[in-house]
C-alpha atoms as a PDB file:
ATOM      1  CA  UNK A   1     203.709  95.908  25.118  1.00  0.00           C
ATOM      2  CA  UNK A   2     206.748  96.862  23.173  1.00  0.00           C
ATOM      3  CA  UNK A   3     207.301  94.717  20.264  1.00  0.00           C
ATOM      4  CA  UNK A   4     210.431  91.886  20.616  1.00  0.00           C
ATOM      5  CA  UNK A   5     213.446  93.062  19.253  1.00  0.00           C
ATOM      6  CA  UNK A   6     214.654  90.292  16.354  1.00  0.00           C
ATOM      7  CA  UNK A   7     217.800  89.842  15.321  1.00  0.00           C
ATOM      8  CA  UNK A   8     218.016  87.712  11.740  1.00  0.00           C
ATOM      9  CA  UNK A   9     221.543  86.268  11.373  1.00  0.00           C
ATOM     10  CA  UNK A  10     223.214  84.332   8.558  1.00  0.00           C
ATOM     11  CA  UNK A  11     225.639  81.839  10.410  1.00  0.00           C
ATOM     12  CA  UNK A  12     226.368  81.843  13.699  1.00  0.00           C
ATOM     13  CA  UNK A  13     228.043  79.186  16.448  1.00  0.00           C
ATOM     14  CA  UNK A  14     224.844  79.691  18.204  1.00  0.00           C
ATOM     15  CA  UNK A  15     221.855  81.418  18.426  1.00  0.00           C
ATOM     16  CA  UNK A  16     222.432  81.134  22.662  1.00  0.00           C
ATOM     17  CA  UNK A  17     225.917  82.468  22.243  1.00  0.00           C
ATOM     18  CA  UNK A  18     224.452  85.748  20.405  1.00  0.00           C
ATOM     19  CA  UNK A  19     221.256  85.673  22.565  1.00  0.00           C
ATOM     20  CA  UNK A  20     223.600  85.929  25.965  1.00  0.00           C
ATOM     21  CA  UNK A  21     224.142  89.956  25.475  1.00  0.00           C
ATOM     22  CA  UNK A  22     221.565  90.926  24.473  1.00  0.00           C
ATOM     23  CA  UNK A  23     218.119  92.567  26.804  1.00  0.00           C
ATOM     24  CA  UNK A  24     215.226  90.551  27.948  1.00  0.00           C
ATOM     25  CA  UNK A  25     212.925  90.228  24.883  1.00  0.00           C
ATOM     26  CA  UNK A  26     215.217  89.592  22.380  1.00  0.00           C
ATOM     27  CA  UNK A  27     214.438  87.057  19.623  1.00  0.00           C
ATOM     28  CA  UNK A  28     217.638  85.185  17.978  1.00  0.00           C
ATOM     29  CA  UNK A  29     217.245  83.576  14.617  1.00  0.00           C
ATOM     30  CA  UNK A  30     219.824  82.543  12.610  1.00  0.00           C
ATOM     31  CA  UNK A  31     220.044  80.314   9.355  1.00  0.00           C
ATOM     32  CA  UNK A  32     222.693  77.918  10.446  1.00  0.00           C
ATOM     33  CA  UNK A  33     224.746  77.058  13.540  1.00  0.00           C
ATOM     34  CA  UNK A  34     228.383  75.969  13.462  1.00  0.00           C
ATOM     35  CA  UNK A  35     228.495  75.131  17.243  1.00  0.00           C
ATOM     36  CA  UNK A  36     224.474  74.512  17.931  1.00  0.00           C
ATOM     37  CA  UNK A  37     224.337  72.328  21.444  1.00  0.00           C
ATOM     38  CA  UNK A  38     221.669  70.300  23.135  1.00  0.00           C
ATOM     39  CA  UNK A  39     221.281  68.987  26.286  1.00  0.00           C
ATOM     40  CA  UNK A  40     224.078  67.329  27.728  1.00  0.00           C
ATOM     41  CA  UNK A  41     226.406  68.844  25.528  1.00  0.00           C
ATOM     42  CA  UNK A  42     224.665  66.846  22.361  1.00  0.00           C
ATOM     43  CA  UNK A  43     225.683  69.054  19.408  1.00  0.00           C
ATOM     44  CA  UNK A  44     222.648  70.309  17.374  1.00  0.00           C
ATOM     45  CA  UNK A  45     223.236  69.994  13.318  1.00  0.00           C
ATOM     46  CA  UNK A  46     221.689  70.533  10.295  1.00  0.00           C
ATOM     47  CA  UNK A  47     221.818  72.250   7.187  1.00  0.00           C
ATOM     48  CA  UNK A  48     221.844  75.928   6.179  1.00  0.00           C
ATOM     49  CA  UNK A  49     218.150  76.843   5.833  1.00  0.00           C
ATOM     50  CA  UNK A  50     216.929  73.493   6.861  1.00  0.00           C
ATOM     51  CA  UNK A  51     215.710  74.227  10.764  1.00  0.00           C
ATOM     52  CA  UNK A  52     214.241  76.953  12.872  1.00  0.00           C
ATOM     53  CA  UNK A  53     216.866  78.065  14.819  1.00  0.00           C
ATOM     54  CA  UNK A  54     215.758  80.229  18.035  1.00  0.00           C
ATOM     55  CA  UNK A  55     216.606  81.748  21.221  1.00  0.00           C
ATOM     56  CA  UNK A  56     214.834  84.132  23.260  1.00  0.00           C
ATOM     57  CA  UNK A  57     215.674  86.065  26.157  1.00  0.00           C
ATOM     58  CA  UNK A  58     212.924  86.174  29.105  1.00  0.00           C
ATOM     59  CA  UNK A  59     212.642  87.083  32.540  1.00  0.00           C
ATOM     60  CA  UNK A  60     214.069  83.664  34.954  1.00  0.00           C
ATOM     61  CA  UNK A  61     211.090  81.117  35.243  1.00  0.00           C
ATOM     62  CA  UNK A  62     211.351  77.498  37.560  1.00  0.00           C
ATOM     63  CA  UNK A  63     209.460  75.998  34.491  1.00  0.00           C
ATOM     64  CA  UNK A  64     210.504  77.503  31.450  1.00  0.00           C
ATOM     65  CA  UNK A  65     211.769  75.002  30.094  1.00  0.00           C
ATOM     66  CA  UNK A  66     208.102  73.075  30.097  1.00  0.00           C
ATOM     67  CA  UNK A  67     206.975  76.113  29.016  1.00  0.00           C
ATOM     68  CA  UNK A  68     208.305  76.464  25.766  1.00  0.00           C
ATOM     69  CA  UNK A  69     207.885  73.062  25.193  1.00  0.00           C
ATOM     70  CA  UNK A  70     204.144  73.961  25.216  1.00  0.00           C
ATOM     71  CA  UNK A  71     204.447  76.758  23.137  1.00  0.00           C
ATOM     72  CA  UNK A  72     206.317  74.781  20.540  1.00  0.00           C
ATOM     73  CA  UNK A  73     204.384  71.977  20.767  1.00  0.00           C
ATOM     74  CA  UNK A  74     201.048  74.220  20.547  1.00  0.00           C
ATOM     75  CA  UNK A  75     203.019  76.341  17.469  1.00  0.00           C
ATOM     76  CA  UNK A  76     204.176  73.097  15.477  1.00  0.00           C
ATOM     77  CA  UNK A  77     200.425  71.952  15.573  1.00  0.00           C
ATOM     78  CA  UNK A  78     198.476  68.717  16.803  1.00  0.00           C
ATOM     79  CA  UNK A  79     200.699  66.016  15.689  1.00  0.00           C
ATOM     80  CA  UNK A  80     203.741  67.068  18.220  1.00  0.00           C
ATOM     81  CA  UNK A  81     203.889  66.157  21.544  1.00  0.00           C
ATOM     82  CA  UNK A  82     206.122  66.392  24.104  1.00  0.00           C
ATOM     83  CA  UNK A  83     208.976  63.774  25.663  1.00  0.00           C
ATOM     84  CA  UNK A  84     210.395  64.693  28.679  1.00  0.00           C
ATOM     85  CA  UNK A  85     212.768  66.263  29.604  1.00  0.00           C
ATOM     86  CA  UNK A  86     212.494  68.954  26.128  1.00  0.00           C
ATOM     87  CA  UNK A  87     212.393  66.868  23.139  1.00  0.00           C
ATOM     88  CA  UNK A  88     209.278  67.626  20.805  1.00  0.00           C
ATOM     89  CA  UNK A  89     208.257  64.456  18.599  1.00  0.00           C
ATOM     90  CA  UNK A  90     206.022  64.298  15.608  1.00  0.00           C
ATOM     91  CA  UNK A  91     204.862  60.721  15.394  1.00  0.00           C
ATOM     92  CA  UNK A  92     207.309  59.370  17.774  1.00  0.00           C
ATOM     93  CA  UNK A  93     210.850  60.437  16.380  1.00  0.00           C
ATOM     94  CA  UNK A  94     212.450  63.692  17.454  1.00  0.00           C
ATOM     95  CA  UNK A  95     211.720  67.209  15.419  1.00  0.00           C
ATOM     96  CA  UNK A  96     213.191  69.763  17.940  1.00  0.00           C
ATOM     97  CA  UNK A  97     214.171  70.175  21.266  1.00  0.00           C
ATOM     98  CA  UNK A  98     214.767  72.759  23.861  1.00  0.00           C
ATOM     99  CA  UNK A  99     218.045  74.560  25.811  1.00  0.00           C
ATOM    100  CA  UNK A 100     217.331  76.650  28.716  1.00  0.00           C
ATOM    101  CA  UNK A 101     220.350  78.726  29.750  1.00  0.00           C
ATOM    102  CA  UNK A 102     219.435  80.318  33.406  1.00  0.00           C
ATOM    103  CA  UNK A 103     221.080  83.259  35.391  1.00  0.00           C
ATOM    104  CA  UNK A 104     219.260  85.211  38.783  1.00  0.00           C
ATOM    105  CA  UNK A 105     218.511  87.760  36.068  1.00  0.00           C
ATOM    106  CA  UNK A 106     217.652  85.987  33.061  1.00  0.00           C
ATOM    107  CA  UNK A 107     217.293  82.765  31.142  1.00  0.00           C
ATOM    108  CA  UNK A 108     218.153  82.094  26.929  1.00  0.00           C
ATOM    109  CA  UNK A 109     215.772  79.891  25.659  1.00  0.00           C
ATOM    110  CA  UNK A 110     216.902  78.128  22.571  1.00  0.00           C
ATOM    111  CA  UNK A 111     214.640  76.157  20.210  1.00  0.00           C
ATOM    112  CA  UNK A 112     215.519  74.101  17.744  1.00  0.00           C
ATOM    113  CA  UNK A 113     213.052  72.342  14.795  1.00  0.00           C
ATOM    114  CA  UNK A 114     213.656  70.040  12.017  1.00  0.00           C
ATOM    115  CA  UNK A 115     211.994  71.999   8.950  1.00  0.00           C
ATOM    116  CA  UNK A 116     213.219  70.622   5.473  1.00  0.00           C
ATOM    117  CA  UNK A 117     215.881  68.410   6.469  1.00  0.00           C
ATOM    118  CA  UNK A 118     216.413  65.839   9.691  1.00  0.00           C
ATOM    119  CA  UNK A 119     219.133  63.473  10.705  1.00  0.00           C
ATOM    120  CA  UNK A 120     218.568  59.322  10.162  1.00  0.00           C
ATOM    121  CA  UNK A 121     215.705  58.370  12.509  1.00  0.00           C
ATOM    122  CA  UNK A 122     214.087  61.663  13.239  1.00  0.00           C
ATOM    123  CA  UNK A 123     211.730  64.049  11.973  1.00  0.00           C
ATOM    124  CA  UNK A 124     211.017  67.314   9.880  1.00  0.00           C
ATOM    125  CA  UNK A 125     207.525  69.216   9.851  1.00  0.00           C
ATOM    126  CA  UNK A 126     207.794  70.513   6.270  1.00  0.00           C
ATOM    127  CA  UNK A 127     206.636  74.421   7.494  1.00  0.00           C
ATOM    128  CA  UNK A 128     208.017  77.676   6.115  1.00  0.00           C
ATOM    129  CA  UNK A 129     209.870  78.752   9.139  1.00  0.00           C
ATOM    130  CA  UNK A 130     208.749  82.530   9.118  1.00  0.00           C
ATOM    131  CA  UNK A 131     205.087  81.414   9.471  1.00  0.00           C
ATOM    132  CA  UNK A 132     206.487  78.840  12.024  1.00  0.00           C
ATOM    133  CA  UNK A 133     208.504  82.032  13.940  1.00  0.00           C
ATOM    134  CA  UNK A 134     205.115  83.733  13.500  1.00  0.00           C
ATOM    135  CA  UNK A 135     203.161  81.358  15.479  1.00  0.00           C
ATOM    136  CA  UNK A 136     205.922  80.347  17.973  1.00  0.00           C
ATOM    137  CA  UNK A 137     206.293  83.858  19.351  1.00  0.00           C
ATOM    138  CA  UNK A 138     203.430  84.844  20.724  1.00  0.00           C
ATOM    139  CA  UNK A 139     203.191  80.994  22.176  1.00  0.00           C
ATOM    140  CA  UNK A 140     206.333  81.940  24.037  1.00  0.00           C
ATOM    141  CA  UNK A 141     204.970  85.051  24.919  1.00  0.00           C
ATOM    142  CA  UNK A 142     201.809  83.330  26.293  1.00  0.00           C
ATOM    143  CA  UNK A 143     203.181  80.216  28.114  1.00  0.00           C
ATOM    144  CA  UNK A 144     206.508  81.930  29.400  1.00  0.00           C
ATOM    145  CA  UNK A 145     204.447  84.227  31.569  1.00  0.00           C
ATOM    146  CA  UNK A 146     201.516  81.687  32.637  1.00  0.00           C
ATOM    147  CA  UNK A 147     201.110  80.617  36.312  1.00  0.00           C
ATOM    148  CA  UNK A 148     203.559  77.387  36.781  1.00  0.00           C
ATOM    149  CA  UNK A 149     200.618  75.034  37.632  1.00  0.00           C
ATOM    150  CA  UNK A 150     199.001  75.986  34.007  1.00  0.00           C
ATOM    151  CA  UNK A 151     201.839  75.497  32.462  1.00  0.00           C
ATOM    152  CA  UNK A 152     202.128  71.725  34.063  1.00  0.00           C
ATOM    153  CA  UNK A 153     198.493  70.828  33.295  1.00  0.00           C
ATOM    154  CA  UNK A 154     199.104  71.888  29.889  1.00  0.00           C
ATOM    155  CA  UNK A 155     202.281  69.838  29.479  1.00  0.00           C
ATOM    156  CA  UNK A 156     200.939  66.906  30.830  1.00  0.00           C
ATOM    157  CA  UNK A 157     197.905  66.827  28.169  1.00  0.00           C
ATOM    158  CA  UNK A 158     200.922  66.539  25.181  1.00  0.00           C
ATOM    159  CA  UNK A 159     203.149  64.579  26.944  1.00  0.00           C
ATOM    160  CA  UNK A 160     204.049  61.348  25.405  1.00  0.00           C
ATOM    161  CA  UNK A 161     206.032  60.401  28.197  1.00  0.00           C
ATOM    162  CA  UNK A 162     203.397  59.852  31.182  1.00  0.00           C
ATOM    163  CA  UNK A 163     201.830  56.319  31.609  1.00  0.00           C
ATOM    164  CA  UNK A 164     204.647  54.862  29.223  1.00  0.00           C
ATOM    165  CA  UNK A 165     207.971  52.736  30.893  1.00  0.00           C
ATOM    166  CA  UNK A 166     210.999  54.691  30.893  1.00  0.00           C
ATOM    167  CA  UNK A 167     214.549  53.957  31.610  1.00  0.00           C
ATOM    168  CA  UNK A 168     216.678  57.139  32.264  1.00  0.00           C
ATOM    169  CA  UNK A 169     220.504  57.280  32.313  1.00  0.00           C
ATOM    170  CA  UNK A 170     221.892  59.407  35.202  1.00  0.00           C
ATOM    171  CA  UNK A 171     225.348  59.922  35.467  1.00  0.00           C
ATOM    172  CA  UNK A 172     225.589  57.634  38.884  1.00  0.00           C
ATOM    173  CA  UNK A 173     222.875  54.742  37.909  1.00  0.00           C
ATOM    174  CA  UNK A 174     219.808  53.902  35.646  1.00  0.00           C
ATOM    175  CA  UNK A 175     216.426  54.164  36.815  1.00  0.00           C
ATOM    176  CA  UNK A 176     214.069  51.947  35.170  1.00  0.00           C
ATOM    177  CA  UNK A 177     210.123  52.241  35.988  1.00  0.00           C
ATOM    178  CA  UNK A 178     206.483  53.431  34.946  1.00  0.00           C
ATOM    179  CA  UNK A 179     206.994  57.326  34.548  1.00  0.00           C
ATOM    180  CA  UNK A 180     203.698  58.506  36.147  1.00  0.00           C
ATOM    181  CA  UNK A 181     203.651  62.200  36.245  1.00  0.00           C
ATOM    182  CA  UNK A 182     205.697  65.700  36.805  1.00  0.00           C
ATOM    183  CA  UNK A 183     206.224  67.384  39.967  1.00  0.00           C
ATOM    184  CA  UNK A 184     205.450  71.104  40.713  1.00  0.00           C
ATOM    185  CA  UNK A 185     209.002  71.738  39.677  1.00  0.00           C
ATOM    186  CA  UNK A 186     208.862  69.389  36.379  1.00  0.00           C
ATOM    187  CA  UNK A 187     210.634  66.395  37.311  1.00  0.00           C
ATOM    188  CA  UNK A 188     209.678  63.504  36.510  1.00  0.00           C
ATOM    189  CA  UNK A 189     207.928  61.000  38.807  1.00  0.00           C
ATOM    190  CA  UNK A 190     208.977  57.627  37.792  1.00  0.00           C
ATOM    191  CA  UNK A 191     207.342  54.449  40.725  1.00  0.00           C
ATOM    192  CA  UNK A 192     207.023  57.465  42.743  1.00  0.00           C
ATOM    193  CA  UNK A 193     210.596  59.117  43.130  1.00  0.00           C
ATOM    194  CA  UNK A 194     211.339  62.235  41.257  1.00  0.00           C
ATOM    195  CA  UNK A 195     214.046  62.416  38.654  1.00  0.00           C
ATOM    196  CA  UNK A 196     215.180  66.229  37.545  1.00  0.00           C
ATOM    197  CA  UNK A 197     217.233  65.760  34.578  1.00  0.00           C
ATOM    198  CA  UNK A 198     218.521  62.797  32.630  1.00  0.00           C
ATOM    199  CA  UNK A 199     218.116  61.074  29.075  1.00  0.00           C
ATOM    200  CA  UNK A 200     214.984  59.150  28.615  1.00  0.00           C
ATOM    201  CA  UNK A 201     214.476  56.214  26.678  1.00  0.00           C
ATOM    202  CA  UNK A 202     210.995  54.793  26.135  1.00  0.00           C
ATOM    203  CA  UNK A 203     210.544  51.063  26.653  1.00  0.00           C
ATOM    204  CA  UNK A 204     208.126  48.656  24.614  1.00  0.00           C
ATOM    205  CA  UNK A 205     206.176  46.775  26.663  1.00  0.00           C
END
């Protein structure tokens, strides 16, 4: 298989906005973002140097974004697990977190990890983000391409969402409840109705 074509950029708005022309394959890394986004229009900041910044172009996949929250998860090491719906958490507090951008033809999948630096309340890993890169591609690689139900048994071993109490915020109401599993499409299964997107918040007792 043809090697991934990388393209290593200084500053960019984003690594999704460069990512977008470019062929399926590509690898986007830059050193800083002036316009980085996460979900739900959240902006994504930190400082020059400080994060591994990532998008990659792949073929369209229902469950990519699980997917590379498996690979990351798997290429961070044993301390991260996942929070649905794309966060990855290193002892409970946030240290990346995933954007899937999808078309019919393709999807950009943009990664984001606290290295060196993190904002109040979340969490860096402390890595050299080459050898993190170096371990994160072939995860993506790996996981982008497995069969969907793999993928899902895989995310539900590092989930540190399942079997906890949830509330999420949708834009017409609040669901509050147990969250007990993910569907075959990835939402989440909270007293047994399915939720699709949303921002989770994990409630003590």
């Amino acid at each position: 298989m043809q090697r991934p074509k990388i393209v290593r950029l200084g500053s960019v708005t984003s690594t999704q906005d460069v990512a977008r022309e470019l062929p399926i394959g590509s690898v986007v890394v830059a050193d800083h973002q002036t316009a980085g986004r996460g979900r739900s229009s959240h902006s994504w900041e930190a400082p020059p140097g400080a994060a591994l910044l990532v998008s990659f172009v792949l073929p369209p996949n229902p469950v990519l974004s699980l997917a590379a929250g498996v690979a990351a998860a798997e290429a961070c090491g044993r301390r991260v697990r996942l929070k649905w719906p794309n966060d990855l958490l290193l002892e409970g507090r946030k240290v990346g977190g995933i954007l899937v951008e999808a078309s019919p033809a393709r999807a950009i999948c943009g990664i984001g990890i606290n290295l060196t630096w993190a904002p109040e309340g979340a969490a860096q890993l402390d890595e050299p983000r080459d050898q993190l890169l170096e371990r994160l591609r072939p995860a993506i690689e790996q996981w982008s391409s497995a069969p969907p139900a793999q993928v899902l048994a895989r995310w539900r071993e590092l989930s540190d969402t399942i079997g906890k109490k949830v509330r999420i915020e949708l834009p017409d109401r609040i669901v509050e409840g147990t969250a007990e599993d993910i569907d075959e499409s990835g939402s989440l299964v909270v007293d047994g109705a399915l939720v699709s997107a949303g921002s989770v918040t994990v409630l003590n007792g």
